[in-house]
Protein backbone atom coordinates (compact mmCIF):
# COMPACT_ATOMS: atom_id res chain seq x y z
CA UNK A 1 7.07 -74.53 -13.21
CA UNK A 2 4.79 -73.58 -10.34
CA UNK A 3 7.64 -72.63 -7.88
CA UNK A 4 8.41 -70.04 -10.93
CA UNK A 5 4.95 -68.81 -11.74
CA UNK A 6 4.62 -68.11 -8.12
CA UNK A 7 7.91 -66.03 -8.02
CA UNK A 8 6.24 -64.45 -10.63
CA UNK A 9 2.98 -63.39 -9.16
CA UNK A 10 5.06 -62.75 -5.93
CA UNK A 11 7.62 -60.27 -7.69
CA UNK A 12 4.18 -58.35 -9.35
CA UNK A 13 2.44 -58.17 -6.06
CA UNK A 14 5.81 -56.31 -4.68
CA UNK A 15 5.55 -53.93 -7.47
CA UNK A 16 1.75 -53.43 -7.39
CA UNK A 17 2.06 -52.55 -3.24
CA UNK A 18 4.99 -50.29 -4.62
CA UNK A 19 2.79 -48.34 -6.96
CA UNK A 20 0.05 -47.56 -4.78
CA UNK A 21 2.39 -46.91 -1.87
CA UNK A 22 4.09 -44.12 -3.90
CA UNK A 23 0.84 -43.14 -5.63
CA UNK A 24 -0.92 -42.87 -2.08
CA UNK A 25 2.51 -40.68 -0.53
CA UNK A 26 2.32 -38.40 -3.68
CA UNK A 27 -0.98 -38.20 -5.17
CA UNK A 28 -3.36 -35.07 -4.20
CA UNK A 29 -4.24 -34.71 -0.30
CA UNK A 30 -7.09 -33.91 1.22
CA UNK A 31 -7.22 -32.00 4.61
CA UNK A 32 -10.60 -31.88 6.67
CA UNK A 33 -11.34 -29.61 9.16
CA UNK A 34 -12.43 -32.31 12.46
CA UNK A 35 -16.01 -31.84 13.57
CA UNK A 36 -16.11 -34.44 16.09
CA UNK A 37 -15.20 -33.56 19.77
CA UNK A 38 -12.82 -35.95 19.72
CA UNK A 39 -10.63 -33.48 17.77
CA UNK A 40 -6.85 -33.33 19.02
CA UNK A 41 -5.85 -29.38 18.41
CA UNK A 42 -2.13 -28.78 17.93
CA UNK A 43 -0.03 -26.18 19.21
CA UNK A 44 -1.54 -23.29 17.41
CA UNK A 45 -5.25 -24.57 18.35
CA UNK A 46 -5.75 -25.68 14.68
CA UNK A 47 -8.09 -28.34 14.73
CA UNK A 48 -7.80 -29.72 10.82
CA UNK A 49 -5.97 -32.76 10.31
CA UNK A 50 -4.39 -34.57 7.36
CA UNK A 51 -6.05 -37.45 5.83
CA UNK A 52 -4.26 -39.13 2.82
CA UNK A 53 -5.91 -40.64 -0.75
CA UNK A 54 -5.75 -40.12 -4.20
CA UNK A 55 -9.30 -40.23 -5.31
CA UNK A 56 -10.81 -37.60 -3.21
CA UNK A 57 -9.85 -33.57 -4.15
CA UNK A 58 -12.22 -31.99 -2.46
CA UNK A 59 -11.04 -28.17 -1.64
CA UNK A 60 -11.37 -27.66 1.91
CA UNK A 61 -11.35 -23.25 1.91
CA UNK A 62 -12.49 -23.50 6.11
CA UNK A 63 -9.73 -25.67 7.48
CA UNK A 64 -6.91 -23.95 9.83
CA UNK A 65 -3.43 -24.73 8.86
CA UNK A 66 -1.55 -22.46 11.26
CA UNK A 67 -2.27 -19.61 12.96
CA UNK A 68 -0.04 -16.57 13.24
CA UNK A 69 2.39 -17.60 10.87
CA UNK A 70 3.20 -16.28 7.59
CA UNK A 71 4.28 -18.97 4.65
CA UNK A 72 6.62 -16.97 2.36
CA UNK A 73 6.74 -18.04 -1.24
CA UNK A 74 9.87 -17.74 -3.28
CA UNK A 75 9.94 -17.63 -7.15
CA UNK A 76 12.19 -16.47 -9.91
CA UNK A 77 11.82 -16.68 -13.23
CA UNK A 78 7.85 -17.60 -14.41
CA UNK A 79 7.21 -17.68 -18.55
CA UNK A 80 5.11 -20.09 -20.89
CA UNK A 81 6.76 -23.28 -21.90
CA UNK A 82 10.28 -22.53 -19.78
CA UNK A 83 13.68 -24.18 -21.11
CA UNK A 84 15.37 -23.90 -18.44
CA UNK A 85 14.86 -25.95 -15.54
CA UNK A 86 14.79 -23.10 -12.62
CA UNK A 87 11.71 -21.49 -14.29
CA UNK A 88 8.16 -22.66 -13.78
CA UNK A 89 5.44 -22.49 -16.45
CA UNK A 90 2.64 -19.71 -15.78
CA UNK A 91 0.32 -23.23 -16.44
CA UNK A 92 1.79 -24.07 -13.37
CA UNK A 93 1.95 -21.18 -11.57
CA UNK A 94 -1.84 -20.25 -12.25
CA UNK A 95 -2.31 -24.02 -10.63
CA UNK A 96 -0.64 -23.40 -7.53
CA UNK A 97 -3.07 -20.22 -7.01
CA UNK A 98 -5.97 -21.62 -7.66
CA UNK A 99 -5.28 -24.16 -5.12
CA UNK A 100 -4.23 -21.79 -2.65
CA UNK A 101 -7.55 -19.80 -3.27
CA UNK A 102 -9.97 -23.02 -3.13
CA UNK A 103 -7.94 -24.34 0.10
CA UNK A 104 -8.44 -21.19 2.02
CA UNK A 105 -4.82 -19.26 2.03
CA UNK A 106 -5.11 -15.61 1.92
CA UNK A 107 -2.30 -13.74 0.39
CA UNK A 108 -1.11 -10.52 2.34
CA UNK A 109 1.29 -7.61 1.64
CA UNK A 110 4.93 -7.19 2.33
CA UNK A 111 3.55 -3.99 4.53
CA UNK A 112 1.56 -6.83 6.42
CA UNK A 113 4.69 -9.42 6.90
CA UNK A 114 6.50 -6.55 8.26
CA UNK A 115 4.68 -5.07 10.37
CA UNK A 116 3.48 -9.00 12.05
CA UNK A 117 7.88 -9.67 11.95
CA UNK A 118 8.70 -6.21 13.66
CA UNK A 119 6.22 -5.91 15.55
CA UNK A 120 3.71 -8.38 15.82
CA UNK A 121 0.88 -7.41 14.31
CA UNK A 122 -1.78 -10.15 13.27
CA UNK A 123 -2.08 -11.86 10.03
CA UNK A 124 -4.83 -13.55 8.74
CA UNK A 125 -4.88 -17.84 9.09
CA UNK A 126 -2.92 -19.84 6.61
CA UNK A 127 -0.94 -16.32 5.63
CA UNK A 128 1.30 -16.52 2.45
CA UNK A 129 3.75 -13.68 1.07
CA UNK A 130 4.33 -14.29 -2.66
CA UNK A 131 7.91 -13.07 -3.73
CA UNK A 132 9.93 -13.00 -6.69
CA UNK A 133 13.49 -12.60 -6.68
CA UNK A 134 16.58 -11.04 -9.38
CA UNK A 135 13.68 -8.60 -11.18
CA UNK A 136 13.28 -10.44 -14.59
CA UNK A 137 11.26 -8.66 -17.55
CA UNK A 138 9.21 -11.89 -17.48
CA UNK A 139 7.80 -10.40 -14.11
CA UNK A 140 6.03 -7.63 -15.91
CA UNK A 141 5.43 -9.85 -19.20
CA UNK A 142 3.48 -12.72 -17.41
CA UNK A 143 3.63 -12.71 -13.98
CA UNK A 144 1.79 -9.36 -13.20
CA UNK A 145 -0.81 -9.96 -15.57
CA UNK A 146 -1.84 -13.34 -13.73
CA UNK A 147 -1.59 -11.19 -10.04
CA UNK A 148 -4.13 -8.35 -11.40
CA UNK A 149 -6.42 -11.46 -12.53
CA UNK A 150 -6.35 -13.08 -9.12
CA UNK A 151 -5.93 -10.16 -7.02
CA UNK A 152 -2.35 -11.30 -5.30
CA UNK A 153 -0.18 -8.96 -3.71
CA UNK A 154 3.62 -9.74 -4.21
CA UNK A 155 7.02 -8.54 -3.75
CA UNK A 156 9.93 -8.34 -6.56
CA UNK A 157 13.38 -8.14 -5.11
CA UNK A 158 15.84 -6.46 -7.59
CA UNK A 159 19.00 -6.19 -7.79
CA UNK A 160 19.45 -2.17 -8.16
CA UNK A 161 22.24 -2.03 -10.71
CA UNK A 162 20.60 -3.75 -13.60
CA UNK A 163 17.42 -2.22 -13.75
CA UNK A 164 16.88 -0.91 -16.98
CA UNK A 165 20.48 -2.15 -18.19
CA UNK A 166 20.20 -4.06 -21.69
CA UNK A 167 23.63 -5.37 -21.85
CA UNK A 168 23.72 -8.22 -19.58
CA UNK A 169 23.97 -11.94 -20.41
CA UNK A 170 21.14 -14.23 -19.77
CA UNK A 171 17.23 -12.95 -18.69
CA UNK A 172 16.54 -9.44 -19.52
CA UNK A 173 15.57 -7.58 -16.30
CA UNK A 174 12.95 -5.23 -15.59
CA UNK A 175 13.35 -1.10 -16.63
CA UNK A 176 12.18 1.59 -13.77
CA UNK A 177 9.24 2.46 -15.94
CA UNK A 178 8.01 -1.02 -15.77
CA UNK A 179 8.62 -0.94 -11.99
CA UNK A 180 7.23 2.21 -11.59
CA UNK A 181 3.65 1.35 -13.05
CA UNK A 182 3.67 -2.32 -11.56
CA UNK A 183 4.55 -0.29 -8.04
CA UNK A 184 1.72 2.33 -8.62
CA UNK A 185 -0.34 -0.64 -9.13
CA UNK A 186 0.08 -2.11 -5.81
CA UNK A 187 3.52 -4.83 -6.29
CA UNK A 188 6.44 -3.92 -4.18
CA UNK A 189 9.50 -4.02 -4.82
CA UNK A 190 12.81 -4.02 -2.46
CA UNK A 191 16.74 -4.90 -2.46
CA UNK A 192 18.19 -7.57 -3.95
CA UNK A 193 21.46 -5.18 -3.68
CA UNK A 194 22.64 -3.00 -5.66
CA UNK A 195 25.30 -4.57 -7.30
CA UNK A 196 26.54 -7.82 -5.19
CA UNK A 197 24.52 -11.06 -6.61
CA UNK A 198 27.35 -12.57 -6.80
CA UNK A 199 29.63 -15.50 -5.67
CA UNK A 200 33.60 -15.01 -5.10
CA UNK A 201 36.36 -16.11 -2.51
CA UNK A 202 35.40 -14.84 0.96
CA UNK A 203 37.29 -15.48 4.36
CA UNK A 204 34.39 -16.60 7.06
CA UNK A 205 35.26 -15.87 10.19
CA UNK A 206 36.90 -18.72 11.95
CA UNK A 207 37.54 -20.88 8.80
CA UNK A 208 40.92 -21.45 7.57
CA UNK A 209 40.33 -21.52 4.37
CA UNK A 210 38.67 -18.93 2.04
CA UNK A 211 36.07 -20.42 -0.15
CA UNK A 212 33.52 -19.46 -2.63
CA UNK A 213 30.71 -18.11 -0.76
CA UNK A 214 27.57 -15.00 -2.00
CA UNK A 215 29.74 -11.77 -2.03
CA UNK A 216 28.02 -10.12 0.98
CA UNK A 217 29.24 -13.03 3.43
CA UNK A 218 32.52 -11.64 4.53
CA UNK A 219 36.19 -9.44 3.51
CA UNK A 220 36.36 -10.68 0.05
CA UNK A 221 40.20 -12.82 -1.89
CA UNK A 222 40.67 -11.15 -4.60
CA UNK A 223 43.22 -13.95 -6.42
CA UNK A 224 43.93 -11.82 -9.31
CA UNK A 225 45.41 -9.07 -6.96
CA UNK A 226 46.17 -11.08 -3.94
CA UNK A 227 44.57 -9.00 -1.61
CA UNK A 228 42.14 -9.53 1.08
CA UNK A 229 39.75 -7.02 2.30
CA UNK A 230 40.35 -6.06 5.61
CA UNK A 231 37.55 -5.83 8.22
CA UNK A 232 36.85 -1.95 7.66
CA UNK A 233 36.88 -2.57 3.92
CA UNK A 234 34.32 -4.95 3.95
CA UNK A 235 32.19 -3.19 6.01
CA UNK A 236 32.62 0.10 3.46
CA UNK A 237 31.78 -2.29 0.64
CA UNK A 238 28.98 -4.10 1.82
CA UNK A 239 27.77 -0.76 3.65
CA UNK A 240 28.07 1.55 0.70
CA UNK A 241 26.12 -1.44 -1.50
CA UNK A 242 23.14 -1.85 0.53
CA UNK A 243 22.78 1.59 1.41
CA UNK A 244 22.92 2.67 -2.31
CA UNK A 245 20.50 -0.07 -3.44
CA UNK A 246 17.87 1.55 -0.63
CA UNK A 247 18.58 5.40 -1.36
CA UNK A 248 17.53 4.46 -5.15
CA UNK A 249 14.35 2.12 -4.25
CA UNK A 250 13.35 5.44 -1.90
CA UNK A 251 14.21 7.89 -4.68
CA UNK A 252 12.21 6.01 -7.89
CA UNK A 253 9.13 4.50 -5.66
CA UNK A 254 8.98 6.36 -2.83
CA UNK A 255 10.12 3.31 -0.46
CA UNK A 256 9.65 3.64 3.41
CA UNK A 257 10.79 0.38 4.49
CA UNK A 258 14.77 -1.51 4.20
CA UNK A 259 14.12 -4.65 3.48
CA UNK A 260 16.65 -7.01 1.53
CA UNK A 261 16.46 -10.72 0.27
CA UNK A 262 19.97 -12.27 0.51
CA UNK A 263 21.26 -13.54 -3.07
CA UNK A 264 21.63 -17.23 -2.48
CA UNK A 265 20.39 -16.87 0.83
CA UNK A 266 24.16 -16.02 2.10
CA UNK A 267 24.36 -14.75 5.25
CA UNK A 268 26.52 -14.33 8.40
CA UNK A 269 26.90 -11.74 11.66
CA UNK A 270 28.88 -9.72 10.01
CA UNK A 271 26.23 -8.81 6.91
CA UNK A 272 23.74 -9.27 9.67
CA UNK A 273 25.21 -6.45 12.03
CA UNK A 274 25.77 -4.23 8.81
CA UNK A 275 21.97 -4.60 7.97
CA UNK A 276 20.58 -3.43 11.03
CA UNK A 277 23.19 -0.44 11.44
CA UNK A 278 21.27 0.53 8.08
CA UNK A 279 18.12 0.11 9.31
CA UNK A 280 17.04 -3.18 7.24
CA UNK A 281 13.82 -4.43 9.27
CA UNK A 282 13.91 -7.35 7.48
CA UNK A 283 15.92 -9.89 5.91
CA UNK A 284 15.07 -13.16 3.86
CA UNK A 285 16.68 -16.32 3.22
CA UNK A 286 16.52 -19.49 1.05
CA UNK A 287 16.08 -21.68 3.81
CA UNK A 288 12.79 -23.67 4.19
CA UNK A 289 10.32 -23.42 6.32
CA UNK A 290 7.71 -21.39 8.12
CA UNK A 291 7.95 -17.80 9.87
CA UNK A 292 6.43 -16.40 13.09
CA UNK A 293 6.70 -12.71 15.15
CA UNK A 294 10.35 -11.44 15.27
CA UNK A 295 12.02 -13.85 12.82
CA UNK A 296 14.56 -11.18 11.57
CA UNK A 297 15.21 -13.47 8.93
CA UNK A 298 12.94 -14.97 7.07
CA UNK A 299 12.34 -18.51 5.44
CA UNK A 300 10.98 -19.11 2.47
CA UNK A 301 9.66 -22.35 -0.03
CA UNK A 302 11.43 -22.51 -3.29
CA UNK A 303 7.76 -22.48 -5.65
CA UNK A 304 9.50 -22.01 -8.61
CA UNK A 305 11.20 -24.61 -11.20
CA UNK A 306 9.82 -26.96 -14.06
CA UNK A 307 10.12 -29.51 -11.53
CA UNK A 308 7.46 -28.05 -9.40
CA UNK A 309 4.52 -30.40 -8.39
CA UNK A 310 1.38 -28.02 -7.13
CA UNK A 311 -0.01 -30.40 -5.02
CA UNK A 312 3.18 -31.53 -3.53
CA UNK A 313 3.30 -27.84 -2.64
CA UNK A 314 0.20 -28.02 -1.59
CA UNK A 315 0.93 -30.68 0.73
CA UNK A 316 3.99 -29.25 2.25
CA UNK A 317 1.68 -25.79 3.08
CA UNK A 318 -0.92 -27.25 4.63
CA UNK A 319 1.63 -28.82 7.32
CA UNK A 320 2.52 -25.80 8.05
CA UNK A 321 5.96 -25.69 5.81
CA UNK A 322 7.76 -27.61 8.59
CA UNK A 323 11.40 -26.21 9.12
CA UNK A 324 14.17 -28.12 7.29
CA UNK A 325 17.31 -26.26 8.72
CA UNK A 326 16.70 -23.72 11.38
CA UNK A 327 18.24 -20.38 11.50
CA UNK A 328 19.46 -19.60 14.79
CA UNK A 329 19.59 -16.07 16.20
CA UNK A 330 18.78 -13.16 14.87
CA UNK A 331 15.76 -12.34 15.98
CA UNK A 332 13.87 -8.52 16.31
C-alpha cells in the first residue's frame, strides 16, 4: 500500500516538474536591459540579456536586441475569427503590435530596408519590415485600417495578374483602386509576379529527376504535352513574367524600385541571375531568420496563422530571429 501511494506521489511530482518546465520555456519573457558593469555585450554591442519567468511582463521599450539588422515580418491572410488555419485573427495581430510597440521595435519602410540591403544605409535598433504577401481584399478590409491606427508602414506583394480579377477560386484579391488609395496613403506594394504563383514539374539543374517545385525555379515538364522548356525558353518565360509584373507596378503607382518576394520562397541561380539582369534590388524568401547589409535575399518570420502565439514571437525577436537554414550566396 505504501510502496503504491509513493509511486503515486512520485508519478505527480514528474508531472508537476513537467508543467512548470513547459510553462517556464513557453510562458511570456522578460528581457532587461543589464545595468551592472558586469554586463557581457554580444557581437553587435547589445548589452540586454534574456531572463526567463512567467509571472513578470514587464515591457522593456529601452533594451537593444540587435543592431543593424532588419527583422522582416511575413503575413498573408489577416481577418476576424479566421477558418482557415494559415490566417491569423486581427485579435491577434493587434497583439503582436502592441508588443512590438511596448518592447521598443520600430517599424521602417520598404524604401528604408532597401536602401540599408543595397547599400547600407542605417536602420534604427530592433528594425522590423512588416509584409504581406498574395494581395488579399482582407488587406484593405482589416489590415490597413489597424496600420493607419498604429502608424505601421508595410509592404503588400501581389501577384500582378489577379488584381482586380473577380473570377478566381478561394480569397478575393485586392482591385487597383484599392491599391491605389492604400499606396497614396503610404503602403507599398511590389511583385509577387505577374502570373507564376504557382507549383508544376521543373528540371533543377543537376537533378535527375523533375519534380514539383514554385514555377519560377527552372525550364518547366509540361506532362500533358511532353515537352520541356529549353534553357532560352525559360529564361523568355520567367523574363517576360517578372518584367511585366514591374512595368505594371511602375505604370499604376508610380514604382521606382524592382523588388520581388518569391512565391513559396522558390528560388535557384537561374531565377536569381534573371532577377538581377532585370534590375530586381531585392529579393525575399520564406526562410527564417534575421537580415543584415547586402543580403540580396532576404529572410523572413512566418507571423501569420491561427496557430500564432504573440509572445512566442515575441521571444524569437528579441533573440534576434536566429537563422534556421542559411541562404548561401547571393549577396549585393
Amino acid at each position: 500500500m505504501r510502496r503504491k501511494k509513493a509511486l503515486q506521489y512520485s508519478s505527480f511530482g514528474v508531472l508537476l516538474l513537467i508543467a512548470t518546465l513547459f510553462i517556464w520555456r513557453e510562458g511570456p519573457y522578460v528581457y532587461h536591459p543589464v545595468r551592472s558593469s558586469t554586463a557581457v555585450h554580444n557581437k553587435e554591442g547589445s548589452s540586454a540579456v534574456r531572463v526567463h519567468g512567467f509571472i513578470s511582463t514587464r515591457p522593456t521599450p529601452d533594451a537593444i536586441y540587435y543592431k543593424n539588422k532588419v527583422i522582416v515580418l511575413m503575413y498573408h491572410d489577416v481577418r476576424p475569427h479566421p477558418t482557415n488555419i494559415k490566417s491569423l485573427d486581427t485579435v491577434v495581430f493587434k497583439q503582436q503590435l502592441d508588443a512590438m510597440k511596448a518592447n521598443g521595435f520600430h517599424w521602417i519602410t520598404m524604401e528604408q530596408y532597401a536602401d540599408f540591403i543595397t547599400k547600407r544605409r542605417p536602420v534604427p535598433d530592433n528594425a522590423v519590415l512588416m509584409t504581406f504577401d498574395d494581395g488579399y481584399e482582407t488587406f484593405y478590409q482589416h489590415v490597413y485600417p489597424i496600420l493607419e491606427q498604429y502608424h505601421v508602414p508595410a509592404t503588400n506583394f501581389l501577384i500582378v495578374a489577379t488584381v482586380g480579377s473577380k473570377k478566381l477560386p478561394g480569397i478575393p484579391k485586392l482591385d487597383w483602386q484599392q491599391v491605389q488609395a492604400m499606396h497614396r496613403m503610404g503602403i507599398d506594394f511590389y511583385s509577387h509576379t505577374y502570373d507564376s504563383h504557382a507549383y508544376g514539374y521543373i528540371r533543377i539543374a543537376g537533378k535527375r529527376k523533375d519534380r514539383a517545385e514554385p514555377m519560377l525555379m527552372g525550364p518547366a515538364d509540361n506532362k500533358t504535352l511532353h515537352h520541356v522548356e529549353s534553357n532560352e525558353e525559360y529564361d523568355r518565360r520567367v523574363t517576360g513574367d517578372l518584367g511585366l509584373s514591374d512595368q505594371i507596378l511602375r505604370e499604376k503607382i508610380g514604382n521606382t524600385r524592382n523588388i520581388l518576394a518569391f512565391p513559396y520562397g522558390g528560388y535557384s541561380k537561374s531565377v536569381i541571375d534573371i532577377c538581377q539582369n532585370l534590375g530586381i534590388q531585392v529579393t525575399f524568401s520564406v526562410k527564417q531568420g534575421i537580415n543584415s547589409p547586402g543580403q540580396y535575399i532576404g529572410y523572413r518570420v512566418n507571423a501569420g496563422g491561427m496557430d500564432n502565439n504573440p509572445i512566442a514571437l515575441l521571444e524569437y525577436m528579441k533573440r534576434g530571429a536566429p537563422i534556421k537554414s542559411p541562404i548561401k550566396g547571393y549577396k549585393v
